[in-house]
Protein backbone atom coordinates (compact mmCIF):
# COMPACT_ATOMS: atom_id res chain seq x y z
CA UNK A 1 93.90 57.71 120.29
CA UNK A 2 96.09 60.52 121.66
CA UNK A 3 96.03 63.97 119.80
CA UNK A 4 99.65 62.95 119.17
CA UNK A 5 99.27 60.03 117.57
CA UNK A 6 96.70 61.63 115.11
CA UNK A 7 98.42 64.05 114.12
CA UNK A 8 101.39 61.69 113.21
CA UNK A 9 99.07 60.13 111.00
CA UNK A 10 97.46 62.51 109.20
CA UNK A 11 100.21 63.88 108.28
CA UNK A 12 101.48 60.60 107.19
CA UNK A 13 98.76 59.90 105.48
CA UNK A 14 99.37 62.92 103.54
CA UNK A 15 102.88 62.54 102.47
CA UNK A 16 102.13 58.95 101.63
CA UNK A 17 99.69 59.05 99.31
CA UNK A 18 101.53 62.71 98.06
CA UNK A 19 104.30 60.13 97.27
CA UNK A 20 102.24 57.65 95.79
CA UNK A 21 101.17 60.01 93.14
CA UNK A 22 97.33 61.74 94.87
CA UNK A 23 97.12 65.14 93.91
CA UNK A 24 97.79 67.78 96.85
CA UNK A 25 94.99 68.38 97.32
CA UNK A 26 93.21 65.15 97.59
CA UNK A 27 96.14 63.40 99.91
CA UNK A 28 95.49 66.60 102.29
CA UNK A 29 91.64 66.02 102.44
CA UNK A 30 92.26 62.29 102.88
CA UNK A 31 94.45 62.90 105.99
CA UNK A 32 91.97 65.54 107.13
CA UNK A 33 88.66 63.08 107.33
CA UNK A 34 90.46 60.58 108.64
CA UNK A 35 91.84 62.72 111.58
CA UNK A 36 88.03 63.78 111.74
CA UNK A 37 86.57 60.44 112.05
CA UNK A 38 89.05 60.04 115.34
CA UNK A 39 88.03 63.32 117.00
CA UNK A 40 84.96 64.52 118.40
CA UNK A 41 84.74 66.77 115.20
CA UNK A 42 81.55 66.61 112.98
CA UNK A 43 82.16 65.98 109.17
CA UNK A 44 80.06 69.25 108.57
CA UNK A 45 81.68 71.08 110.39
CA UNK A 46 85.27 69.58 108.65
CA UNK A 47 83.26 70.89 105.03
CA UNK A 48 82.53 73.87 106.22
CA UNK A 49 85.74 74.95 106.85
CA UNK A 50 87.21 73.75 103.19
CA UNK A 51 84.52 76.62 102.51
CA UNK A 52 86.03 78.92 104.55
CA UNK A 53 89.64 78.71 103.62
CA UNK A 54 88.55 79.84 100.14
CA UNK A 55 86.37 82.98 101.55
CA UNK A 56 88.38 85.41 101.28
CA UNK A 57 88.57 88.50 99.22
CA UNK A 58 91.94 88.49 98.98
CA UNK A 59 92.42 85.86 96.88
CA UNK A 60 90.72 86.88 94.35
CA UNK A 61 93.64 89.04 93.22
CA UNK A 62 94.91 85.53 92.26
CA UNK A 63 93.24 84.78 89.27
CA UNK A 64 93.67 88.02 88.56
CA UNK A 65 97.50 88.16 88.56
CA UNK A 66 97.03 84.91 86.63
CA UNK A 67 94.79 86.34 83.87
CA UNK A 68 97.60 88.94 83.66
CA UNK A 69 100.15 86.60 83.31
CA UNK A 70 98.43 84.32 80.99
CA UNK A 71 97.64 87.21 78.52
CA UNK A 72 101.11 88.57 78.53
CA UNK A 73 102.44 85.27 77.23
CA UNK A 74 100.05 83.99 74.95
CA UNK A 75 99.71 87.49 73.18
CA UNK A 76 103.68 87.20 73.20
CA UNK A 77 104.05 91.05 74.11
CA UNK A 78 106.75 89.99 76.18
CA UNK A 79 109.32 89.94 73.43
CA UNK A 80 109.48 93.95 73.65
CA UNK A 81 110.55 93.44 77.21
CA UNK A 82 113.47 90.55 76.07
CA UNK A 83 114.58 93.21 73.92
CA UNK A 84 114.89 96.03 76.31
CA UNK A 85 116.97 93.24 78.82
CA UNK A 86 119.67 92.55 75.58
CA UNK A 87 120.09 96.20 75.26
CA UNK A 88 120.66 96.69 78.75
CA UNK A 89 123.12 93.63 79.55
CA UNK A 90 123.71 91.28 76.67
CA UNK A 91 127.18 92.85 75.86
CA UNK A 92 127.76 91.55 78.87
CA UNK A 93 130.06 88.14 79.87
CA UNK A 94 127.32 85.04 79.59
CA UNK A 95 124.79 87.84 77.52
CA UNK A 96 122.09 85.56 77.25
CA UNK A 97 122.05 84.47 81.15
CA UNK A 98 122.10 88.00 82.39
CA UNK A 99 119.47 88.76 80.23
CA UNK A 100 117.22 85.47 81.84
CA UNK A 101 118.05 87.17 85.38
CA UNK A 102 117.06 90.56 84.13
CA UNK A 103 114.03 89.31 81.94
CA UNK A 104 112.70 87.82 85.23
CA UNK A 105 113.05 90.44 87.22
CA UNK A 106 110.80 92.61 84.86
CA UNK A 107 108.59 89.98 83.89
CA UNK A 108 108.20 89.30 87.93
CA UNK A 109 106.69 92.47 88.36
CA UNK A 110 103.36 91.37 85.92
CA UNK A 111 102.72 87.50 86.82
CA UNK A 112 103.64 87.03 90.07
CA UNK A 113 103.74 83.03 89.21
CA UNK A 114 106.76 81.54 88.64
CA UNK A 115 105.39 78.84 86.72
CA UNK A 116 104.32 81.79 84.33
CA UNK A 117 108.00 82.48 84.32
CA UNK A 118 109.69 79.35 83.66
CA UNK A 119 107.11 79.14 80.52
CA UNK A 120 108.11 82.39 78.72
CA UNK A 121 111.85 81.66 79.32
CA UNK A 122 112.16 78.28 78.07
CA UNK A 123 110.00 79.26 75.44
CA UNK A 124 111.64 82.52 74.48
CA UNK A 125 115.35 82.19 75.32
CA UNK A 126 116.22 78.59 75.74
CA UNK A 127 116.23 78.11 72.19
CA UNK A 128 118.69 81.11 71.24
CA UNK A 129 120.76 79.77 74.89
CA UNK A 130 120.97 76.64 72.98
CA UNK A 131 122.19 77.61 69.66
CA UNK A 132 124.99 80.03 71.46
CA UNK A 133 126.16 76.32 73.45
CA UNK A 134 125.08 77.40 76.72
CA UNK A 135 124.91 73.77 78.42
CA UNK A 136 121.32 72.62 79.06
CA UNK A 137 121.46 72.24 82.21
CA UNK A 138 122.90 75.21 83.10
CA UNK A 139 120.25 76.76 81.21
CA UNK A 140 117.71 75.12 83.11
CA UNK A 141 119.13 75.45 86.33
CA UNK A 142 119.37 79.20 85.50
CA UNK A 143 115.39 79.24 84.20
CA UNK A 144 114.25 77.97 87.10
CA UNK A 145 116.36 80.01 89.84
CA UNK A 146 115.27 83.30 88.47
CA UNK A 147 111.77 82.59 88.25
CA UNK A 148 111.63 82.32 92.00
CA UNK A 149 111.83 85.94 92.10
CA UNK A 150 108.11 85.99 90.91
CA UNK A 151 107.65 85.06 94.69
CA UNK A 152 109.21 87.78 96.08
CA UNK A 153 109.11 90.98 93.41
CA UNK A 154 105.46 92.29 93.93
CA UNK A 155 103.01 91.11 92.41
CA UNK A 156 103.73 88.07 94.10
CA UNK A 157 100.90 85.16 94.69
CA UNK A 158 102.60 83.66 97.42
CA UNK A 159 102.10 87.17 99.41
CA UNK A 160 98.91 87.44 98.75
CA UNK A 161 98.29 84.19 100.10
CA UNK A 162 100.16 84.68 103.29
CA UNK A 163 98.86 88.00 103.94
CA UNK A 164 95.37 86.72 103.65
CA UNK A 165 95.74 83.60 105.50
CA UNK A 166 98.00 85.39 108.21
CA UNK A 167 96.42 88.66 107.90
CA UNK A 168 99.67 90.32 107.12
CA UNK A 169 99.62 93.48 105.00
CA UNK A 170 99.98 92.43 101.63
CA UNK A 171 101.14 95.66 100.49
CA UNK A 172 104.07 95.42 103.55
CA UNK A 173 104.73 91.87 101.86
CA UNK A 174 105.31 93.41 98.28
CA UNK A 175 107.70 96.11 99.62
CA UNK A 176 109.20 93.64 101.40
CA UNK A 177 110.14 91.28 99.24
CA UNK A 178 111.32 93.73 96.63
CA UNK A 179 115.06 93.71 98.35
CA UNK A 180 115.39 90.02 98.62
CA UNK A 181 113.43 89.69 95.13
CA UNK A 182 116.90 92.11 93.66
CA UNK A 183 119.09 90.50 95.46
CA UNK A 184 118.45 87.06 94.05
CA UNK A 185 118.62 88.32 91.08
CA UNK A 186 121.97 90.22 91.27
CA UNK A 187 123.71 87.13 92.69
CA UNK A 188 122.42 85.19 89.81
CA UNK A 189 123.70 87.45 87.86
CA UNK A 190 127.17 87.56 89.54
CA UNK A 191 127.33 83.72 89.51
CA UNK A 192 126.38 83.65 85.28
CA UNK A 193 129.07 86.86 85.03
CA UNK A 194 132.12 84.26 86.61
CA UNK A 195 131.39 81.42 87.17
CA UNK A 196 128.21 80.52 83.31
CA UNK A 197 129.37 79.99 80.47
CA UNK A 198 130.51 82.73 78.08
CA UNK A 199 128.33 82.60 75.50
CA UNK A 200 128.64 85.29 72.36
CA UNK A 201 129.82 88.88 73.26
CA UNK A 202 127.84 91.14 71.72
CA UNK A 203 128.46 94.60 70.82
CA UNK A 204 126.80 97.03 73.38
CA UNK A 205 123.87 98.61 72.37
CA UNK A 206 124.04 102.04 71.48
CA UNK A 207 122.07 104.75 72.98
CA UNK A 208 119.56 104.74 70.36
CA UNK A 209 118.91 101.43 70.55
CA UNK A 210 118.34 101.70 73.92
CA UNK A 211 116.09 104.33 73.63
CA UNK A 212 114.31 102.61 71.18
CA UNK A 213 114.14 99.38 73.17
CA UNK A 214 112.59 101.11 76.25
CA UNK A 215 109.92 103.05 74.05
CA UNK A 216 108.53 99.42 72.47
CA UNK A 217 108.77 97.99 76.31
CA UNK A 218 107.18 101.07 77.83
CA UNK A 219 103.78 99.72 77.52
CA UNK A 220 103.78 96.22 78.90
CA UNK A 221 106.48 97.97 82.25
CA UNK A 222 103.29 100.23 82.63
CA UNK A 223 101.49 97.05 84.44
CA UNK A 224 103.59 96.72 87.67
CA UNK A 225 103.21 100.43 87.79
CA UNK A 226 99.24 100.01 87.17
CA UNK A 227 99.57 97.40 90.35
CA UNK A 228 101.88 98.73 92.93
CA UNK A 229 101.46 102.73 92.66
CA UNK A 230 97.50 101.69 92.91
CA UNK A 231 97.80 99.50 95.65
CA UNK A 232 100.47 102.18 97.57
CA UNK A 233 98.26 105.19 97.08
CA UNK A 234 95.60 103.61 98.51
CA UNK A 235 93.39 103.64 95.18
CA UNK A 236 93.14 99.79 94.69
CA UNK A 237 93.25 97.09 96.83
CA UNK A 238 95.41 93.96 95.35
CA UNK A 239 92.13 92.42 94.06
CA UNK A 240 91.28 96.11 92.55
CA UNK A 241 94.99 96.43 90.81
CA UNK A 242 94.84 92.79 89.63
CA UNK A 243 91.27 93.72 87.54
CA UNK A 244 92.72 97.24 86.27
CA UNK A 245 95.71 95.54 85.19
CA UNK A 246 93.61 92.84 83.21
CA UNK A 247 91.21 95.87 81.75
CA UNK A 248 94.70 97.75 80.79
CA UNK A 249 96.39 94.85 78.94
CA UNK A 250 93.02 93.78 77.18
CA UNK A 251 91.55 97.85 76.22
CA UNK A 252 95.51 99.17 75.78
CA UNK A 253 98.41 96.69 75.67
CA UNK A 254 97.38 94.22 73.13
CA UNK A 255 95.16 96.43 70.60
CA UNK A 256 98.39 98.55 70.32
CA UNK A 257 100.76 95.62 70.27
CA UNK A 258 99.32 92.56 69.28
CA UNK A 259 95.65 93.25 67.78
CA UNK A 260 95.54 89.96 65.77
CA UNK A 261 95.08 88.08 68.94
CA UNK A 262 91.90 89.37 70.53
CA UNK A 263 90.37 86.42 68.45
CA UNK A 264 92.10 84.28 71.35
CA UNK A 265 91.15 86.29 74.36
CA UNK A 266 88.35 83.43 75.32
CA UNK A 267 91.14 80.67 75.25
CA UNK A 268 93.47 83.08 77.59
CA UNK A 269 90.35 83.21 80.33
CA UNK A 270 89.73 79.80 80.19
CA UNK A 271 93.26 79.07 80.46
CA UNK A 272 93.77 81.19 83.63
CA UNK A 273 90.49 79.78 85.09
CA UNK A 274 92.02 76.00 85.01
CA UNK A 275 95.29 77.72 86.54
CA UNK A 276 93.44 78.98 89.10
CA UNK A 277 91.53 76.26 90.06
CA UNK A 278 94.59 74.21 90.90
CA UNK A 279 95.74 76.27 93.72
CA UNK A 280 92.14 76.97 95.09
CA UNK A 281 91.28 73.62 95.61
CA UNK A 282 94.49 73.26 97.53
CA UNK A 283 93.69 76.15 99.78
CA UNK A 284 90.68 74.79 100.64
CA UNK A 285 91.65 71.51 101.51
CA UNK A 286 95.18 73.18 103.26
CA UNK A 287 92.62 75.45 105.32
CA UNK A 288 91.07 72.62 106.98
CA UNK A 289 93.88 70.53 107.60
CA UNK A 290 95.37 73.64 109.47
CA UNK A 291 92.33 73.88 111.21
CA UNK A 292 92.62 70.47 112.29
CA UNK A 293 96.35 70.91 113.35
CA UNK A 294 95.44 73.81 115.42
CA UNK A 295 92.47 71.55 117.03
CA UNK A 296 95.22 69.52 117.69
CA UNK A 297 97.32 71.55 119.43
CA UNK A 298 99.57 70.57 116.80
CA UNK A 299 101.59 74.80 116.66
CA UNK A 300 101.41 74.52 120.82
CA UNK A 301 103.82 71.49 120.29
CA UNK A 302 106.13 72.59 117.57
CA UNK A 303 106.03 76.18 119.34
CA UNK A 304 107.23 74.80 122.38
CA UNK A 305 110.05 72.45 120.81
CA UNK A 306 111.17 75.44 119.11
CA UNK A 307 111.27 77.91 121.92
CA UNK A 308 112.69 74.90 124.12
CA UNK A 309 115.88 75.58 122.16
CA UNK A 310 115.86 79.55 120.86
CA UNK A 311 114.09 80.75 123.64
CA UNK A 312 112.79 84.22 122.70
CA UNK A 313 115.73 85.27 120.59
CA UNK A 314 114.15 86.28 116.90
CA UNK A 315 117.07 84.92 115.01
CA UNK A 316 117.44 81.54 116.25
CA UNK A 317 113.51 81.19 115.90
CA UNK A 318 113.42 82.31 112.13
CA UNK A 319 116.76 80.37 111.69
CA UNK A 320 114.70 77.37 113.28
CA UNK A 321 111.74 77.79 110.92
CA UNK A 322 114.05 78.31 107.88
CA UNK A 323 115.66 75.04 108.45
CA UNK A 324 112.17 73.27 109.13
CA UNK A 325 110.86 75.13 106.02
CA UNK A 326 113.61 74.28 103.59
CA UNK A 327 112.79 70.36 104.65
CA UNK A 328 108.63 71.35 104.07
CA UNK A 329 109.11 73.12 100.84
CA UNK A 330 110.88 70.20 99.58
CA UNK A 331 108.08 67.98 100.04
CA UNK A 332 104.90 70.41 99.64
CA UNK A 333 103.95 73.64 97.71
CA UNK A 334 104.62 76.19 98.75
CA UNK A 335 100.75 77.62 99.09
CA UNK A 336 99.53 74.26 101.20
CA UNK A 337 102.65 74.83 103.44
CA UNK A 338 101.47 78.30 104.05
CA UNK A 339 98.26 77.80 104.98
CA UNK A 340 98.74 74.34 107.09
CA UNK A 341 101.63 76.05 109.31
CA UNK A 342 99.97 79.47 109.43
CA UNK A 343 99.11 78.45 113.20
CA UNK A 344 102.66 77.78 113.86
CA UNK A 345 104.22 80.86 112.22
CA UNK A 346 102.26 83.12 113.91
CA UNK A 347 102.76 82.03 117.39
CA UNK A 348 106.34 81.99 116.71
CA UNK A 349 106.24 85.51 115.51
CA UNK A 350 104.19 86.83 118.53
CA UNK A 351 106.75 84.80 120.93
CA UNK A 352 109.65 86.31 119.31
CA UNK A 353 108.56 89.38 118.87
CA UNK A 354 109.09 89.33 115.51
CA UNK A 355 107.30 92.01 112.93
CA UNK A 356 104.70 90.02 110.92
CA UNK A 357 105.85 91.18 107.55
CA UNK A 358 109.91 90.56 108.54
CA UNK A 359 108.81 87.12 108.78
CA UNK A 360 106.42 86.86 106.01
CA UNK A 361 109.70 87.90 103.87
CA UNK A 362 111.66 85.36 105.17
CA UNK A 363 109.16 82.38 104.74
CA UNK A 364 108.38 83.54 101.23
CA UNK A 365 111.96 83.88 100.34
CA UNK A 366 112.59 79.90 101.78
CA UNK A 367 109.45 78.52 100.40
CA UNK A 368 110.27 79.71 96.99
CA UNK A 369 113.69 78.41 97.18
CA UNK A 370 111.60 75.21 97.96
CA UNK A 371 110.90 75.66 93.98
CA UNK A 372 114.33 74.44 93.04
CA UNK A 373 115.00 71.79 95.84
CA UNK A 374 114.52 67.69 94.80
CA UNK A 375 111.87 65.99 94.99
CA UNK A 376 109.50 68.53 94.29
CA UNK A 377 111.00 71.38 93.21
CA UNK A 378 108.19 72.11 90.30
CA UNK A 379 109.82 75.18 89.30
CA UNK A 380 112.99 72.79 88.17
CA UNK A 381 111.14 70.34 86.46
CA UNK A 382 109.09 72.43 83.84
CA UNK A 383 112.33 73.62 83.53
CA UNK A 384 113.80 70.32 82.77
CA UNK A 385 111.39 69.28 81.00
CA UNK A 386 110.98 72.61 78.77
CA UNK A 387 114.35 72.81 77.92
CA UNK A 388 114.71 68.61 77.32
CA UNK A 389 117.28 68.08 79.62
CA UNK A 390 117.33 65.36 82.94
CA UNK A 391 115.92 66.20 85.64
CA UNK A 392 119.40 65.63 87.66
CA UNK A 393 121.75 67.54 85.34
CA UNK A 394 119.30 70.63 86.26
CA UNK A 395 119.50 69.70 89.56
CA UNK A 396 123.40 69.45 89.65
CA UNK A 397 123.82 72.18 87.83
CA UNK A 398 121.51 74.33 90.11
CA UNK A 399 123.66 73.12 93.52
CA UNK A 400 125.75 76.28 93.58
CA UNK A 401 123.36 78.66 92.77
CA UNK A 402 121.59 77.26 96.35
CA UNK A 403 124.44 79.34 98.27
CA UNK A 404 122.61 82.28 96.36
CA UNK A 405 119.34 82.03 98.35
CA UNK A 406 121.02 80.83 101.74
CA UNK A 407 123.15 84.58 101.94
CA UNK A 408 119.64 85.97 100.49
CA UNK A 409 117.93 84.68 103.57
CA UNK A 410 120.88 85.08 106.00
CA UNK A 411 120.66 88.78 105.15
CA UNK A 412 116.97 88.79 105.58
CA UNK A 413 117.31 87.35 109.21
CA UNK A 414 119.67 89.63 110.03
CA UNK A 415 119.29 92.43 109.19
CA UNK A 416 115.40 93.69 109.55
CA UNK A 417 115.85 97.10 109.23
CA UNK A 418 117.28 97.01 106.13
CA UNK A 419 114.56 94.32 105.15
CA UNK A 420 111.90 96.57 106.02
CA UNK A 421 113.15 100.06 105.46
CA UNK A 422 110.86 100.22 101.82
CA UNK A 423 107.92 99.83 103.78
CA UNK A 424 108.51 102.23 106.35
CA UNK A 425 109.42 104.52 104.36
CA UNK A 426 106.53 104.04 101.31
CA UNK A 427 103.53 102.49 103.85
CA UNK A 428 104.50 102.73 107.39
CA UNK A 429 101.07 101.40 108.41
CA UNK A 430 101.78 98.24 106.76
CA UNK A 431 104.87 97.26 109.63
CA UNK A 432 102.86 98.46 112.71
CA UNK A 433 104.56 102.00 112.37
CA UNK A 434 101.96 104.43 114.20
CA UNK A 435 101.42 108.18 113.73
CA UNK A 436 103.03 110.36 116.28
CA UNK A 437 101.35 111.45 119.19
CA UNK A 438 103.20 115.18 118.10
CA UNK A 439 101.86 114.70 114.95
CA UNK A 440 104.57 114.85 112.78
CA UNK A 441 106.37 111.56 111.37
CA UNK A 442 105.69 107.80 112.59
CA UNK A 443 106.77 105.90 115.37
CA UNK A 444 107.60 102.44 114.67
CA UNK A 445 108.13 99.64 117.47
């Protein structure tokens, strides 16, 4: 059978029994070992590299991030931070929605999960959405668009993932995606501002209560702090900042806040141990099926149909992928995607000439758009489900807030500079930028 031909059904195979209900992971390794059994490749060999996939150090700042997440809910320290967003914006047209957007964005900066997200915003302001009117499925809708920005506003698991299967800086993949991260989040909040519902105009907080409101929050905003300025100086690695953020929250955060709940510390671990166990399976099983595609020459032909009609030109490539990646994300997660067209990406990016962390932005930013986007669209479902609403009143209700994300990625294809102007100026290593030969300032290709 021609390499063709395989590769047609293994990834058939895969969305087939995906469809029929097979968990990710297990659909994967079923298209993988039967794509083995019709190659030359040794079943050993095919186990061995599910190994591999998962040996990384880089991924252990994953259950890290998760542990972080996980203990900022259940010890429901998070509440300080709500607080702090009504003081800031809930005077505001459609209070309650900015605050979601604005909630998000702070709460982004400690999980990095957006599944984390969607669970502490159903959980904490769905209810009070609901007894102002807002319509459910607006509410969900809403939920579940601004927890995408847990993708893109460092810490973000998806980066980490990239960067360590596409050895991309991960650090130039947090700066990166704090522009398109804000941006979401300030079109969502233009969108609930004309276009939500009202909801109850509230007073605006004084300046005291502000004050107030940013003292109680100060010590749970101290963790993306903890995390990025870490990372940036070069003191941590992401691994590194994803332990000193868990020893903060447990020696610091919750004694101070929330003492009562150290009795449920073992609960949290073994909570964020089952969380990340789902994912790691799937990169191991992901891993080896893009090992297979590349044995496959599977990137050589989706590489050449692609440059067949861009050529060289950066845009049209990334416009290309976009387009092919919208269609993936809707069908696969967004971490399986990563790692099974890893190949692909980065022979794209070294045919275009495109900077590795410009178009680790740009896939992040699409895949976690995926989140939203029927059938799969997970990050819309808990919504849906959370907030007791159908599945397709979320979904119609999130339509509009897709042209959001489209002039979010638009911007991030074209214009690169702008894209990447935090990282040059904060870590210029992390784009390729050089010191100069004259020794003063970088040079960056």
């Amino acid at each position: 059978m021609s390499h063709g031909w395989i590769l047609v059904l293994m990834g058939g195979l895969f969305l087939g029994l995906g469809y029929l209900g097979v968990p990710v992971a297990f659909s994967i390794t079923a298209g993988v070992l039967v794509a083995t059994m019709l190659t030359p490749i040794s079943l050993p060999s095919i186990i061995g590299q599910l190994f591999n996939g998962v040996d990384s150090e880089a991924l252990l700042a994953v259950p890290f991030f998760l542990l972080v997440g996980e203990l900022m809910t259940s010890a429901n320290v998070v509440g300080r931070m709500i607080t702090l967003s009504q003081a800031m914006i809930g005077h505001m047209r459609g209070g309650l929605a900015q605050v979601v957007t604005l909630f998000s964005m702070f709460f982004s900066g400690i999980s990095g999960s957006s599944s984390a997200d969607v669970a502490v915003l159903s959980r904490t302001l769905a209810p009070s959405m609901a007894r102002e009117g807002y319509d459910p499925g607006f509410t969900a809708a809403l939920i579940a668009s601004a927890s995408t920005m847990a993708n893109l506003i460092p810490p973000s698991i998806m980066a980490v993932v990239y960067g360590a299967t596409g050895n991309v800086s991960i650090a130039g993949l947090f700066l990166g995606g704090v522009l398109p991260g804000v941006l979401v989040g300030i079109g969502l909040m233009i969108y609930s501002y004309f276009f939500g519902p009202v909801g109850f105009m509230k007073p605006r907080a004084s300046f005291f209560e502000f004050a107030g409101a940013a003292r109680d929050a100060a010590v749970p905003l101290v963790i993306p702090v903890i995390i990025m300025g870490g990372i940036l100086t070069g003191w941590f690695t992401p691994t590194e900042a994803g332990l000193v953020a868990v020893v903060y929250i447990l020696v610091v955060a919750i004694p101070a806040l929330n003492w009562r709940h150290v009795r449920e510390l073992p609960l949290d671990f073994a909570k964020a141990g089952l969380l990340y166990s789902i994912p790691l399976i799937t990169v191991a099983a992901a891993s080896a099926f893009g090992w297979m595609l590349a044995y496959l020459r599977g990137p050589d032909l989706v590489s050449d149909w692609i440059t067949l009609r861009a050529g060289t030109d950066p845009r049209m490539i990334m416009f290309l992928l976009v387009a092919a990646f919208v269609i993936i994300g809707d069908f696969v997660d967004a971490i399986p995607a990563i790692i099974i067209f890893m190949p692909i990406i980065n022979k794209l990016t070294e045919i275009g000439s495109i900077n590795p962390v410009h178009m680790g932005v740009v896939i992040i930013v699409t895949l976690a758009f995926g989140l939203i986007t029927p059938p799969y669209g997970i990050a819309l479902l808990m919504a849906a489900k959370f907030v007791d609403v159908r599945f397709s009143t979320a979904l119609v209700r999130s339509l509009p807030l897709y042209i959001v994300f489209f002039a979010v990625i638009a911007f991030c294809i074209f214009f690169p500079d702008i894209v990447l102007w935090l990282p040059k100026q904060v870590l210029p290593e992390s784009v390729g930028c050089f010191k100069s030969p004259g020794g003063t300032g970088y040079v960056c290709p």
